[in-house]
N, C-alpha and C. Protein backbone atom coordinates (compact mmCIF):
# COMPACT_ATOMS: atom_id res chain seq x y z
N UNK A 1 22.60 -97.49 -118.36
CA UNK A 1 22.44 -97.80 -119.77
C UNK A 1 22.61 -99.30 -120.00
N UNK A 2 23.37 -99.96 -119.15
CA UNK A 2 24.00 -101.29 -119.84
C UNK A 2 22.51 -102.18 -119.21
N UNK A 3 22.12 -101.62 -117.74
CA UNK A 3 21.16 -102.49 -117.19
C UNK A 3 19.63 -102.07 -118.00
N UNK A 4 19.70 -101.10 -118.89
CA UNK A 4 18.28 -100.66 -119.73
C UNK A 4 18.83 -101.91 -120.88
N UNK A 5 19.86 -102.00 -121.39
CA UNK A 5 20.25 -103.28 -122.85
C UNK A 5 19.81 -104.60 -121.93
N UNK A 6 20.34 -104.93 -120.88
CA UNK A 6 20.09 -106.23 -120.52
C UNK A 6 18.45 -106.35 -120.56
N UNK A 7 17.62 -105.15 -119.81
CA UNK A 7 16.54 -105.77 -119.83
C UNK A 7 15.83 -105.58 -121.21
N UNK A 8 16.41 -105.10 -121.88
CA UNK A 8 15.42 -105.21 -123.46
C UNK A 8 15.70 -106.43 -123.93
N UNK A 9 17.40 -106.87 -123.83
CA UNK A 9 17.16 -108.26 -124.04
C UNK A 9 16.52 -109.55 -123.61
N UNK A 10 16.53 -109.47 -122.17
CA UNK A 10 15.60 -110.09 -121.80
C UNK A 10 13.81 -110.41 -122.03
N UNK A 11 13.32 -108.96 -122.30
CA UNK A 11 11.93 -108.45 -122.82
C UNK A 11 12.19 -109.84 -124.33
N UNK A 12 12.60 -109.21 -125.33
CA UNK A 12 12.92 -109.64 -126.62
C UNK A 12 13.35 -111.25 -126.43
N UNK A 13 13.82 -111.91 -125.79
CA UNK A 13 13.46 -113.26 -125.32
C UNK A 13 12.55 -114.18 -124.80
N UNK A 14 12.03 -113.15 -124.05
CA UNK A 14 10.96 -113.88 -123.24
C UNK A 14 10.00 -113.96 -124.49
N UNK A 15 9.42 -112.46 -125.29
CA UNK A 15 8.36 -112.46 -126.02
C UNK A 15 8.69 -113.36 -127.05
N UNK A 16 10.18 -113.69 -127.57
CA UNK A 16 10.33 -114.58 -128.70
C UNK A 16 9.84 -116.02 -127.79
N UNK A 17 10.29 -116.58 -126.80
CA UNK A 17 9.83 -117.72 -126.59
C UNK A 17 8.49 -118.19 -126.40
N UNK A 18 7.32 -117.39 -125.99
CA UNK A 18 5.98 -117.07 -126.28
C UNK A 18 5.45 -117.55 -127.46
N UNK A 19 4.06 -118.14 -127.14
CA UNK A 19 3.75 -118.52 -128.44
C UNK A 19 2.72 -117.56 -129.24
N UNK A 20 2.95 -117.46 -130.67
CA UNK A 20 2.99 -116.62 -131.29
C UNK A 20 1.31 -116.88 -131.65
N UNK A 21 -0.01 -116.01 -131.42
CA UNK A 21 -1.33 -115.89 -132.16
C UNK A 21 -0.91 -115.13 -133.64
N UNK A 22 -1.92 -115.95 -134.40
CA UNK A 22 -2.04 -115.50 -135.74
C UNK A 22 -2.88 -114.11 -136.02
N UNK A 23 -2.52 -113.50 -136.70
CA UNK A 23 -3.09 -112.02 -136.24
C UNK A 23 -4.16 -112.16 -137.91
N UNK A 24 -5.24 -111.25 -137.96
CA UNK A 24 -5.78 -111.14 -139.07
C UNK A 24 -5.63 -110.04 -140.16
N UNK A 25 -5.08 -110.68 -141.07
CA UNK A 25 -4.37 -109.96 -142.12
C UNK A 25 -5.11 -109.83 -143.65
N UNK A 26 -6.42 -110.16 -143.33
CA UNK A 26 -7.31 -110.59 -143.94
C UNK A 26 -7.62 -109.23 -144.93
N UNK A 27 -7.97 -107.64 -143.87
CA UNK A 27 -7.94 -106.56 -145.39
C UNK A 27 -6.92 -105.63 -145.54
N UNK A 28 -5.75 -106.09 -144.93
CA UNK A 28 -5.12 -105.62 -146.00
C UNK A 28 -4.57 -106.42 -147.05
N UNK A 29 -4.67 -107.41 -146.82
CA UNK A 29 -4.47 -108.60 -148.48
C UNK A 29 -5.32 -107.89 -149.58
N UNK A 30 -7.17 -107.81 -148.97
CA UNK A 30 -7.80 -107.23 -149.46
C UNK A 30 -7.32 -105.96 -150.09
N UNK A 31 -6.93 -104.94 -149.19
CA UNK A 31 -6.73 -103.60 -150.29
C UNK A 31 -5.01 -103.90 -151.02
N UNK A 32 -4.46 -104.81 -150.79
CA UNK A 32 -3.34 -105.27 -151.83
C UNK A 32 -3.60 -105.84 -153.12
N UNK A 33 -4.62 -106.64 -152.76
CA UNK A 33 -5.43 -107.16 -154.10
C UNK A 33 -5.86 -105.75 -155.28
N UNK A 34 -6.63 -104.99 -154.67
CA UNK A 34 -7.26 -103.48 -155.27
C UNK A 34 -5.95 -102.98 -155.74
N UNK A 35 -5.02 -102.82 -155.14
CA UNK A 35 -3.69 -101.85 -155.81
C UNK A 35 -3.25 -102.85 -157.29
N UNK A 36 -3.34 -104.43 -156.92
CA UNK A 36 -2.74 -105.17 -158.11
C UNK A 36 -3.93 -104.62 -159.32
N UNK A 37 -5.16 -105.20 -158.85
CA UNK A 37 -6.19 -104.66 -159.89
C UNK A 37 -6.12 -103.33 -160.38
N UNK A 38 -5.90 -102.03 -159.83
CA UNK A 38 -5.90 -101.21 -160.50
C UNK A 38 -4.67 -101.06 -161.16
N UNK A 39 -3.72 -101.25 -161.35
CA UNK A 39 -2.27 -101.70 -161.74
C UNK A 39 -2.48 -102.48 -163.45
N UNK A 40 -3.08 -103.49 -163.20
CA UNK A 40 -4.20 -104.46 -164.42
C UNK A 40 -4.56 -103.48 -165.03
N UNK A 41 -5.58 -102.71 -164.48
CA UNK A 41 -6.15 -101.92 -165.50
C UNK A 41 -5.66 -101.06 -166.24
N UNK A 42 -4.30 -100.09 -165.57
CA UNK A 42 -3.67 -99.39 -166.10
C UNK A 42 -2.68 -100.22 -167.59
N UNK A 43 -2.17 -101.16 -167.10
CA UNK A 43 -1.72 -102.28 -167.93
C UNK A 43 -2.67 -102.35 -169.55
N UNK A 44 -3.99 -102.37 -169.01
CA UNK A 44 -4.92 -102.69 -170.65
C UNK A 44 -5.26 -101.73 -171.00
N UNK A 45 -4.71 -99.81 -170.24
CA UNK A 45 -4.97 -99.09 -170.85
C UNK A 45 -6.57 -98.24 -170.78
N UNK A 46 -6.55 -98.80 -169.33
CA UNK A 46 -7.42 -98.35 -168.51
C UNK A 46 -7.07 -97.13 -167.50
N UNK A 47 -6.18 -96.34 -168.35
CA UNK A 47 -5.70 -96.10 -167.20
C UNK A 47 -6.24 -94.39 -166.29
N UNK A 48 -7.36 -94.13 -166.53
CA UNK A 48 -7.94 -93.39 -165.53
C UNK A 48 -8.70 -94.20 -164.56
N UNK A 49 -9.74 -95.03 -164.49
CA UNK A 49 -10.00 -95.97 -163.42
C UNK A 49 -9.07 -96.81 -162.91
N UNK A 50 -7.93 -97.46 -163.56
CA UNK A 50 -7.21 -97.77 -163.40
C UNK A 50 -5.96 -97.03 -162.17
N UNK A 51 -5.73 -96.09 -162.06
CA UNK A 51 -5.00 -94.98 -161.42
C UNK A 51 -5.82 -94.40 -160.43
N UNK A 52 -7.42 -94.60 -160.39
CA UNK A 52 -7.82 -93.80 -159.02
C UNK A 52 -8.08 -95.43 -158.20
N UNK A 53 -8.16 -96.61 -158.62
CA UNK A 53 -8.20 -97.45 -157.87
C UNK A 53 -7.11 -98.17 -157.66
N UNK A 54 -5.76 -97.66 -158.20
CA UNK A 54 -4.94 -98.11 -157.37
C UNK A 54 -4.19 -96.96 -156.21
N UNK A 55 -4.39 -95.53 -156.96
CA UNK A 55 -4.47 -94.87 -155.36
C UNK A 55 -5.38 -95.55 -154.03
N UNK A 56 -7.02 -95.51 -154.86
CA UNK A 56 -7.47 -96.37 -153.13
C UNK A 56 -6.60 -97.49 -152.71
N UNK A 57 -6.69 -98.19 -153.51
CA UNK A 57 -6.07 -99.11 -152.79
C UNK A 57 -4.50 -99.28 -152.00
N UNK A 58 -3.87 -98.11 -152.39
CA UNK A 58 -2.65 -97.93 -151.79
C UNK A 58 -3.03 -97.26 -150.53
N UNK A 59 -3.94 -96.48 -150.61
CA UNK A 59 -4.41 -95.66 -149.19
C UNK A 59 -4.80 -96.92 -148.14
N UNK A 60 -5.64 -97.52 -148.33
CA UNK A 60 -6.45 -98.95 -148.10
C UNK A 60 -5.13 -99.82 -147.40
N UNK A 61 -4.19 -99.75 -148.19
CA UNK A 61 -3.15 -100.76 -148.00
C UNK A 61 -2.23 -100.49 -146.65
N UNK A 62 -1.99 -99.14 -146.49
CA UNK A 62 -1.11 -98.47 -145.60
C UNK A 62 -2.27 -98.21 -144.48
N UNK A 63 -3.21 -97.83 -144.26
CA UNK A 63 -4.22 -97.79 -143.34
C UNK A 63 -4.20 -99.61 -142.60
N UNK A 64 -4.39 -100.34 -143.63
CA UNK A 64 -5.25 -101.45 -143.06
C UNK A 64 -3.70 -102.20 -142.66
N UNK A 65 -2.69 -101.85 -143.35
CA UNK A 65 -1.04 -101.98 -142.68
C UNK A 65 -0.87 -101.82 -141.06
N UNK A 66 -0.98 -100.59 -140.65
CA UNK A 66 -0.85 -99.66 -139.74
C UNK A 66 -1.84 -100.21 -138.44
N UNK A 67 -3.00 -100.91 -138.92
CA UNK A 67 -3.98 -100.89 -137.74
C UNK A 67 -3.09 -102.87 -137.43
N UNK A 68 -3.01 -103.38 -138.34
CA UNK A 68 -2.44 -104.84 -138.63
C UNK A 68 -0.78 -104.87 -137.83
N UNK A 69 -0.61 -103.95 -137.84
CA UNK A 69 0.93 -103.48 -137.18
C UNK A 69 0.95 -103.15 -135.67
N UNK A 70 -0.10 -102.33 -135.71
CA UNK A 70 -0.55 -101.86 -134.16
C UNK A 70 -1.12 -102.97 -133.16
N UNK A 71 -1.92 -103.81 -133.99
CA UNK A 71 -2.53 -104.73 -133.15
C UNK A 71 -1.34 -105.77 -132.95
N UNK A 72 -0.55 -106.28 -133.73
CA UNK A 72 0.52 -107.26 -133.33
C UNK A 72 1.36 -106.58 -132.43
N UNK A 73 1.26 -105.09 -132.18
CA UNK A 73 2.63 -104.68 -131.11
C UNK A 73 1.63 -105.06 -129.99
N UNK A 74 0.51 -104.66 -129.93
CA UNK A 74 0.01 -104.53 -128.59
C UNK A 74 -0.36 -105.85 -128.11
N UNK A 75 -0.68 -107.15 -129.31
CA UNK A 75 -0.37 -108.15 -128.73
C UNK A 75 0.96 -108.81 -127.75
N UNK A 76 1.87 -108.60 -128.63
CA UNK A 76 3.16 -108.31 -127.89
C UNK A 76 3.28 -108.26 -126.53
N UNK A 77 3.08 -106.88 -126.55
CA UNK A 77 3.44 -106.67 -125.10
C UNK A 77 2.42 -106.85 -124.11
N UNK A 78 1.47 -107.16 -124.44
CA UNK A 78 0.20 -108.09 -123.63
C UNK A 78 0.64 -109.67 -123.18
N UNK A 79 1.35 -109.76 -124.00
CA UNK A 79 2.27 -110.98 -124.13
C UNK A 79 3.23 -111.46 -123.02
N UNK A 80 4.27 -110.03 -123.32
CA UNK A 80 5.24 -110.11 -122.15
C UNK A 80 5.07 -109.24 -120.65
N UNK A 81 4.14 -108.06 -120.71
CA UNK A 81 3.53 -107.65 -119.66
C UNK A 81 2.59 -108.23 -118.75
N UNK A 82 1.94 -109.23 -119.48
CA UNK A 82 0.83 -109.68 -119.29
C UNK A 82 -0.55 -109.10 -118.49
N UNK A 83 -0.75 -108.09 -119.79
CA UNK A 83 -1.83 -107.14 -119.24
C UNK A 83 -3.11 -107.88 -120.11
């Protein structure tokens, strides 16, 4: 157990000293934008278009989250594995 902690710490060092690529975060800004807008609309009382486009865009948001999340782990450890 103690030699599985040392080497995670080690892992978690090495990858922090690595230099860090900028990952593209480009749609889910995009479907964050859609949740604010439909949010707006509900605001002026819009609020049936208002409410199905900020569901999309919350769907949008957690999808395009998730793939934006996945790709920075697997950068990661491409990183420190160097696969």
């Amino acid at each position: 157990m103690r030699l599985l902690a040392i080497f995670l710490a080690v892992v978690v060092l090495a990858g922090s000293a690595l230099p860090a690529r900028a990952a593209d975060d480009s749609k889910a800004k995009a479907a964050t934008q859609q949740v604010e807008t439909g949010a707006k609309k509900i605001g002026d009382g819009k609020v049936g278009s208002g409410v199905e486009e900020m569901a999309k865009g919350i769907g949008n948001t957690i999808v395009e989250g998730a793939k934006f999340s996945g790709q920075t782990i697997k950068e990661f450890f491409s990183r420190v594995f160097g696969s």
